[in-house]
Protein backbone atom coordinates (compact mmCIF):
# COMPACT_ATOMS: atom_id res chain seq x y z
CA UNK A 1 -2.50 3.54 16.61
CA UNK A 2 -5.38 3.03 14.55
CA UNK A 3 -6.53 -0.28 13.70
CA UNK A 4 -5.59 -0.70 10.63
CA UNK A 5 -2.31 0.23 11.58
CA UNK A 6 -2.07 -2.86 14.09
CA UNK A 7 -3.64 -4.76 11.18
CA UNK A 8 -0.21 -3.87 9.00
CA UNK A 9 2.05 -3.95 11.83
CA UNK A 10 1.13 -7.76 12.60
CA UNK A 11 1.23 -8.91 9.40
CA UNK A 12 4.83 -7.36 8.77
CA UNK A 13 6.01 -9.27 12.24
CA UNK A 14 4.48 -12.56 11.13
CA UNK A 15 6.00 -12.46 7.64
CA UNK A 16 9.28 -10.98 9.59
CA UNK A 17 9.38 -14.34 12.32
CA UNK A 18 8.22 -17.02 9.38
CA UNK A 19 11.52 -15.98 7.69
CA UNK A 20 13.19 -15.57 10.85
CA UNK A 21 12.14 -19.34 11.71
CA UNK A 22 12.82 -20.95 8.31
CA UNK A 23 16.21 -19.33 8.22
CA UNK A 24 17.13 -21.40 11.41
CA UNK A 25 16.02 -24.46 9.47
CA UNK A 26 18.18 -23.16 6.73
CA UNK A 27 21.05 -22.80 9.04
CA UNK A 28 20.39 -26.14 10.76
CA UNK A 29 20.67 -28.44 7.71
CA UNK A 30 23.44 -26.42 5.89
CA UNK A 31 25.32 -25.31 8.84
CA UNK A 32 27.65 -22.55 7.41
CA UNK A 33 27.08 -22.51 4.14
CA UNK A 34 23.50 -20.76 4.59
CA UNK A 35 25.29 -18.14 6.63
CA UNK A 36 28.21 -17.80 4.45
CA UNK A 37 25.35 -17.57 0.86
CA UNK A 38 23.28 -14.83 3.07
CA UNK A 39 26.54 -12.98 3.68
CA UNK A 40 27.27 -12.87 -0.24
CA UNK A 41 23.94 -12.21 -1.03
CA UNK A 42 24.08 -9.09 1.24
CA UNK A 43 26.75 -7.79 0.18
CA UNK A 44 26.07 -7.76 -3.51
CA UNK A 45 22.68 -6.73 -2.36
CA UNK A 46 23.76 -3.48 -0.68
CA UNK A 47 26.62 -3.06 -4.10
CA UNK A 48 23.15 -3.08 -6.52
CA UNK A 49 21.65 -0.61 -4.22
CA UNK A 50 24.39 1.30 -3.81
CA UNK A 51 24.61 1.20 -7.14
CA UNK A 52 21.28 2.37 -8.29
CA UNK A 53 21.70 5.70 -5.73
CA UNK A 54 24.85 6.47 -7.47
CA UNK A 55 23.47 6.93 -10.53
CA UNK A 56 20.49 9.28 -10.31
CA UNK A 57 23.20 11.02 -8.44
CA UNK A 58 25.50 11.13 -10.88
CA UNK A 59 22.91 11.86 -13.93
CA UNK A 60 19.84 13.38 -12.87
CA UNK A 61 17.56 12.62 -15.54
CA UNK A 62 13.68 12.68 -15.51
CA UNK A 63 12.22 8.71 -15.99
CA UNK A 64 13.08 5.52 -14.53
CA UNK A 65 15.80 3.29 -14.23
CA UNK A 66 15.46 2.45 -17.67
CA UNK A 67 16.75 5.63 -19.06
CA UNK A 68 20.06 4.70 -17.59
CA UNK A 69 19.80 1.80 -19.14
CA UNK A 70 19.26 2.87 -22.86
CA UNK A 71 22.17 5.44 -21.98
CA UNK A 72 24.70 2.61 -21.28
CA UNK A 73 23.33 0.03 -23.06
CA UNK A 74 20.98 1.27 -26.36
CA UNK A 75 17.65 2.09 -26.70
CA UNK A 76 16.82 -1.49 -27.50
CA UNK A 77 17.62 -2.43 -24.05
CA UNK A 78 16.15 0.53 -22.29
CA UNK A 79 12.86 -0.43 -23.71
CA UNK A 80 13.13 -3.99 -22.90
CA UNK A 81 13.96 -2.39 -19.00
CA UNK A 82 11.02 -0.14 -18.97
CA UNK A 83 8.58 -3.08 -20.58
CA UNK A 84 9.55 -5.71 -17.97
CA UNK A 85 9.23 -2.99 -15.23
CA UNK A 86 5.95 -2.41 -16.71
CA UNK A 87 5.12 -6.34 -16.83
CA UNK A 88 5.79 -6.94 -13.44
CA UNK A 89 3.82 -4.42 -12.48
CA UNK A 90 0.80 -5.43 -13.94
CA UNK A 91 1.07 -9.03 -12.88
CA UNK A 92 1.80 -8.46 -9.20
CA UNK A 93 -1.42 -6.21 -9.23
CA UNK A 94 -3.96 -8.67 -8.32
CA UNK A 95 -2.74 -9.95 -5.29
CA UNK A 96 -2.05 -6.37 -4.16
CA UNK A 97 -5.85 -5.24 -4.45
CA UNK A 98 -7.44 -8.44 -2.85
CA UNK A 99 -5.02 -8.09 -0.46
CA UNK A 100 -6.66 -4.23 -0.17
CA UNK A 101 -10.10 -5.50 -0.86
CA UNK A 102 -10.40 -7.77 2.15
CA UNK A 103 -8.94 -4.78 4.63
CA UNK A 104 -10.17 -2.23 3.10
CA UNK A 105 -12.20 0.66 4.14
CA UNK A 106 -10.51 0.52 7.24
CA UNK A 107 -12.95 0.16 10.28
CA UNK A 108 -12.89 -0.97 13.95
CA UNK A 109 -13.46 -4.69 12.82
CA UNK A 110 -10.46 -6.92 12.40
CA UNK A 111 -8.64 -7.32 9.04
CA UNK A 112 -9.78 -10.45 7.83
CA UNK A 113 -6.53 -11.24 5.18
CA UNK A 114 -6.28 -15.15 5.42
C-alpha cells in the first residue's frame, strides 16, 4: 500500500475505535437502553436506505433525490430538497479541503492531519 493509503486507513480505524470506545461508555451508564435506541436507530436506518434504492429503481429519472421529491410532494418542496442538499454541501466544504490540504500531494512523509 502506498502511503497515503496507510495515512486513510489509520485515520478510518481511529475514528472507527473512538466510537467503538464511547459506545461502551454509552452502554455502561444506560445499560440497555443504549442498545435497545442503536437497535431502532438501525433499523429505521437500513428502512431510509432501503428506501432511497427503491425508488431510483422504481422511477429512473435523471437528477437527484430531489426530483422524487417534487414528484410526491410539489415542486415547492423539491426545490427546498435540492437547495438544502446544495447548502450542506457548501458548508461541509472547508473542513474537507484542509483536511486535503494538510495530506495532500501525497509523498513518502507522514500525513500530518492533527
Amino acid at each position: 500500500m502506498k502511503p497515503r493509503q496507510l495515512t486513510i486507513t489509520c485515520l478510518g480505524s481511529a475514528i472507527g475505535a473512538g466510537l467503538f470506545i464511547g459506545s461502551g461508555a454509552g452502554i455502561q451508564a444506560a445499560r440497555p437502553a443504549v442498545l435497545i435506541s442503536y437497535l431502532v436507530a438501525g433499523t429505521l436506518i437500513i428502512l431510509v436506505m432501503w428506501a432511497l434504492g427503491e425508488m431510483p429503481a422504481a422511477n429512473p429519472d435523471s437528477g437527484a433525490f430531489s426530483v422524487y421529491t417534487a414528484k410526491a410532494c410539489g415542486p415547492v418542496a423539491g426545490a427546498t430538497m435540492g437547495g438544502s442538499g446544495g447548502s450542506s454541501s457548501w458548508w461541509s466544504s472547508p473542513p474537507k479541503h484542509s483536511g486535503r490540504r494538510a495530506c495532500w500531494p501525497p509523498s513518502s512523509r507522514p500525513c500530518t492531519c492533527g
